[in-house]
C-alpha atoms as a PDB file:
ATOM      1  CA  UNK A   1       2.477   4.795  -1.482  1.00  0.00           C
ATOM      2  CA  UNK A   2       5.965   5.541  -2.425  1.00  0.00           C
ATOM      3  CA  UNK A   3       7.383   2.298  -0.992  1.00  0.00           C
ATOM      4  CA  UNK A   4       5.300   0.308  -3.431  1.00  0.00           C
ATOM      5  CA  UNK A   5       5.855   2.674  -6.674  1.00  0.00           C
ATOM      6  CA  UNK A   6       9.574   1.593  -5.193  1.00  0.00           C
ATOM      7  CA  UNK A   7       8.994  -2.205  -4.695  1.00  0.00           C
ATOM      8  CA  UNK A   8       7.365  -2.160  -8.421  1.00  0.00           C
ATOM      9  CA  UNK A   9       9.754   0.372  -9.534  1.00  0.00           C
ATOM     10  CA  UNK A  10      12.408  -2.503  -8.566  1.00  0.00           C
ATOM     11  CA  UNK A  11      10.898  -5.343  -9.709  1.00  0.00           C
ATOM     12  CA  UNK A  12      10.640  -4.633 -13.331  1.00  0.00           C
ATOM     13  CA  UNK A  13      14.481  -3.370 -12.834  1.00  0.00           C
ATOM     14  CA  UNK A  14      15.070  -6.425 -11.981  1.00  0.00           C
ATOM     15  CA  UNK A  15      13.315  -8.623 -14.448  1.00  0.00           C
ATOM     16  CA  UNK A  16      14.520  -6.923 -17.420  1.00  0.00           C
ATOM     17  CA  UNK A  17      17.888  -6.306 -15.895  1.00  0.00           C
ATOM     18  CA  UNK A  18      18.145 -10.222 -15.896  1.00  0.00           C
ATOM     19  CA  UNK A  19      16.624 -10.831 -19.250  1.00  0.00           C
ATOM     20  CA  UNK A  20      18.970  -8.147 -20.521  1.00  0.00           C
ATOM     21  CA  UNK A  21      21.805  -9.933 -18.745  1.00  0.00           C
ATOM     22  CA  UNK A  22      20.981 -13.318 -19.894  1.00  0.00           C
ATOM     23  CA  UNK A  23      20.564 -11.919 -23.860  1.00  0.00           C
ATOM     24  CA  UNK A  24      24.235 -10.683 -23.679  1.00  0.00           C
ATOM     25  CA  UNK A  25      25.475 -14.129 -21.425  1.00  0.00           C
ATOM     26  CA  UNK A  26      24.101 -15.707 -24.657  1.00  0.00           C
ATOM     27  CA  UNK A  27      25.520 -13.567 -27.224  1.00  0.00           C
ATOM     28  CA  UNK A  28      28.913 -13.251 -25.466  1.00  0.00           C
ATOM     29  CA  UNK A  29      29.811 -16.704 -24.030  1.00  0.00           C
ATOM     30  CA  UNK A  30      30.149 -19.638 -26.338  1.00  0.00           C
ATOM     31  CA  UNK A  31      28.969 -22.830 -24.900  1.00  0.00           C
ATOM     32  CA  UNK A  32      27.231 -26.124 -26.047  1.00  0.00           C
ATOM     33  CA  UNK A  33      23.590 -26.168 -26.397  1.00  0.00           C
ATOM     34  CA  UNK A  34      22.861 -28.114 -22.834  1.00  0.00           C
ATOM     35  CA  UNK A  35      25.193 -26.068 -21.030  1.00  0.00           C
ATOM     36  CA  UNK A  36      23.402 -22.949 -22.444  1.00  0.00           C
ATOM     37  CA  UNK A  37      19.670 -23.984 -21.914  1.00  0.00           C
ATOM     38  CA  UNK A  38      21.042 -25.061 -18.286  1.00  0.00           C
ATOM     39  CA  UNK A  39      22.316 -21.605 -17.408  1.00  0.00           C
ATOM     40  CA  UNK A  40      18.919 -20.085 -18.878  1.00  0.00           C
ATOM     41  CA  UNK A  41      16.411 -22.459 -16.698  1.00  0.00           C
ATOM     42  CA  UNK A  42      19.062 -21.940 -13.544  1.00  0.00           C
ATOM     43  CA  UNK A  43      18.889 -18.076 -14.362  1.00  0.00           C
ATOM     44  CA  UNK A  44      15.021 -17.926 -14.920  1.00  0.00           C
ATOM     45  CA  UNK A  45      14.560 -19.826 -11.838  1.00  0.00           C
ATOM     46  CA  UNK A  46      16.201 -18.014  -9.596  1.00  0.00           C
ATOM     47  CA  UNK A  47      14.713 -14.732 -11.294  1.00  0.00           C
ATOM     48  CA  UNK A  48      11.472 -15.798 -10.986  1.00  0.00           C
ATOM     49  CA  UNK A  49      11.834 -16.714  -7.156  1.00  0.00           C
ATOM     50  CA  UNK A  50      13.268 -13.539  -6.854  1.00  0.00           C
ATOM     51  CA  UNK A  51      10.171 -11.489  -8.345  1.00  0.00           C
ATOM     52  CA  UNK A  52       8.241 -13.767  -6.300  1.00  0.00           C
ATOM     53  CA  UNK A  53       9.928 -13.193  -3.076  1.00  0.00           C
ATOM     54  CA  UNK A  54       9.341  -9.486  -4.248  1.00  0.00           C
ATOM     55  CA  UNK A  55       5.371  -9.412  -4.836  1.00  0.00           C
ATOM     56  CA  UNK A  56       5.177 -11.254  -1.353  1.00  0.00           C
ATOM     57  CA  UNK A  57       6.692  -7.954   0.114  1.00  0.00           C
ATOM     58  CA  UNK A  58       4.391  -6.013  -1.495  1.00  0.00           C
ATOM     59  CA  UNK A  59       1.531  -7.744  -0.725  1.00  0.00           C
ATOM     60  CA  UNK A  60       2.957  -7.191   2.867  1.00  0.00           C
ATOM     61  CA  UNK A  61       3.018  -3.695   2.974  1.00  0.00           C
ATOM     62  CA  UNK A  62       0.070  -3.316   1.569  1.00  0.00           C
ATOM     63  CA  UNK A  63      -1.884  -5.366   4.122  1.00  0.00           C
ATOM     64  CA  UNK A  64      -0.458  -3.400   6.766  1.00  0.00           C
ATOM     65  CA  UNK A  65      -1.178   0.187   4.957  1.00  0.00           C
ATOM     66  CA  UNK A  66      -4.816  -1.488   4.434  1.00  0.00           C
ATOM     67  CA  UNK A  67      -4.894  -2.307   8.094  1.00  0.00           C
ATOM     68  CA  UNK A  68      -3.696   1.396   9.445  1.00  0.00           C
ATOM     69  CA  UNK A  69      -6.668   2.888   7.051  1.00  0.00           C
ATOM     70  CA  UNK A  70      -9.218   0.616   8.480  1.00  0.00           C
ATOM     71  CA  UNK A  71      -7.821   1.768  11.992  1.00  0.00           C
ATOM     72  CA  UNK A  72      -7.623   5.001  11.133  1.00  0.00           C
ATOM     73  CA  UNK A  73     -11.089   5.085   9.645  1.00  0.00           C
ATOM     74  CA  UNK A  74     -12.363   4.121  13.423  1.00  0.00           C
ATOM     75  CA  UNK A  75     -10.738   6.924  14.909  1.00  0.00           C
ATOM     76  CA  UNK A  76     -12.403   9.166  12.267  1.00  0.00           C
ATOM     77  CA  UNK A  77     -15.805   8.104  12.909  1.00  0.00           C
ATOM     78  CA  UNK A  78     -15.277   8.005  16.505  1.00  0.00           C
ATOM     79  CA  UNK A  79     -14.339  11.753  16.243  1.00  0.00           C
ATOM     80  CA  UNK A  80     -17.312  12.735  13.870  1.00  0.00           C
ATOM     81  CA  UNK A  81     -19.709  11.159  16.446  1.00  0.00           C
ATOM     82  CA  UNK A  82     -17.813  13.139  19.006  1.00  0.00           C
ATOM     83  CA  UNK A  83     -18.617  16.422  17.602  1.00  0.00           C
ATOM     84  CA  UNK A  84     -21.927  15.499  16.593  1.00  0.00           C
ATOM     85  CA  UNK A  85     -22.909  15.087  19.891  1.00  0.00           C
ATOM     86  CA  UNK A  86     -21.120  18.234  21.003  1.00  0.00           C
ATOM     87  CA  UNK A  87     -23.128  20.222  18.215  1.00  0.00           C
ATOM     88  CA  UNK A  88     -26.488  17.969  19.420  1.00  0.00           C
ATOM     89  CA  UNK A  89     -25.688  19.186  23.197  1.00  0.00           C
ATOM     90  CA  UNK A  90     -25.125  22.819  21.935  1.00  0.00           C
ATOM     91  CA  UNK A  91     -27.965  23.390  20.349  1.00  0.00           C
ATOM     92  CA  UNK A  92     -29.986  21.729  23.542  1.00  0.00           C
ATOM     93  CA  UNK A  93     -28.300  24.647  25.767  1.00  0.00           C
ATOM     94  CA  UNK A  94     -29.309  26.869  23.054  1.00  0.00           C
ATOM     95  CA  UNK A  95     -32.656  26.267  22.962  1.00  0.00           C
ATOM     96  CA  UNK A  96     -33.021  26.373  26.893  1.00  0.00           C
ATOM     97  CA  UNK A  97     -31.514  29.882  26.743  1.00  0.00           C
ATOM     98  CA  UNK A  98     -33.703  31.219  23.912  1.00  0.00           C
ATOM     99  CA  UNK A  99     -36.940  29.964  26.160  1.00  0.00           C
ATOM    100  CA  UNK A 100     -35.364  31.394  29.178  1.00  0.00           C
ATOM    101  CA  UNK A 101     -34.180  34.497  27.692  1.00  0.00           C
ATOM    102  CA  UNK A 102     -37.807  34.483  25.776  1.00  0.00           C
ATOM    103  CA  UNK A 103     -39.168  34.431  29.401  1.00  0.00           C
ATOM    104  CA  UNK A 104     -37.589  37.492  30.377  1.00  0.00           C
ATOM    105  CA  UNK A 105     -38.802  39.577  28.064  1.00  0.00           C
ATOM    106  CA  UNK A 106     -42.282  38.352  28.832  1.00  0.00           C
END
């Protein structure tokens, strides 16, 4: 879980980190109009295939955690069943030795 609080954690660093940079690029460097709506839509592109590139790890990571759970869940159940029988096969042997034992005293 901590690698995607990190992933997200980084993402939104990153976005606002760039919107941040572009604000002061815009504030701080005097250039024409074209040459300054240029820079945004080269800067917003590449920020947005960044975030993208970003939310495709993600997405990743979580299919594989979602895959180790279902795996994982298997083994569970497969254990469970395990000791159910064992409790099941106890309480057979149990019973044999009460009527056995119940003989005895007879």
């Amino acid at each position: 879980m901590s690698e995607q609080h990190g992933g997200e954690s980084f993402l939104a660093g990153f976005l606002i980190g760039g919107m941040i940079g572009a604000g002061i690029a815009l504030l701080f460097a005097p250039a024409k109009g074209d040459e300054t709506r240029e820079f945004i839509k080269t800067h917003a592109t590449k920020a947005i295939d960044d975030g993208k590139t970003e939310v495709d790890k993600i997405h990743q990571v979580m299919r594989e955690e979602f895959t180790k759970l279902l795996e994982n869940k298997e083994v569970v159940r497969e254990a469970i069943q395990k000791g159910i029988n064992a409790f099941k096969s106890r309480g057979e042997n149990a019973e044999e030795d009460i009527d056995e034992n119940q003989e005895e005293i007879d």
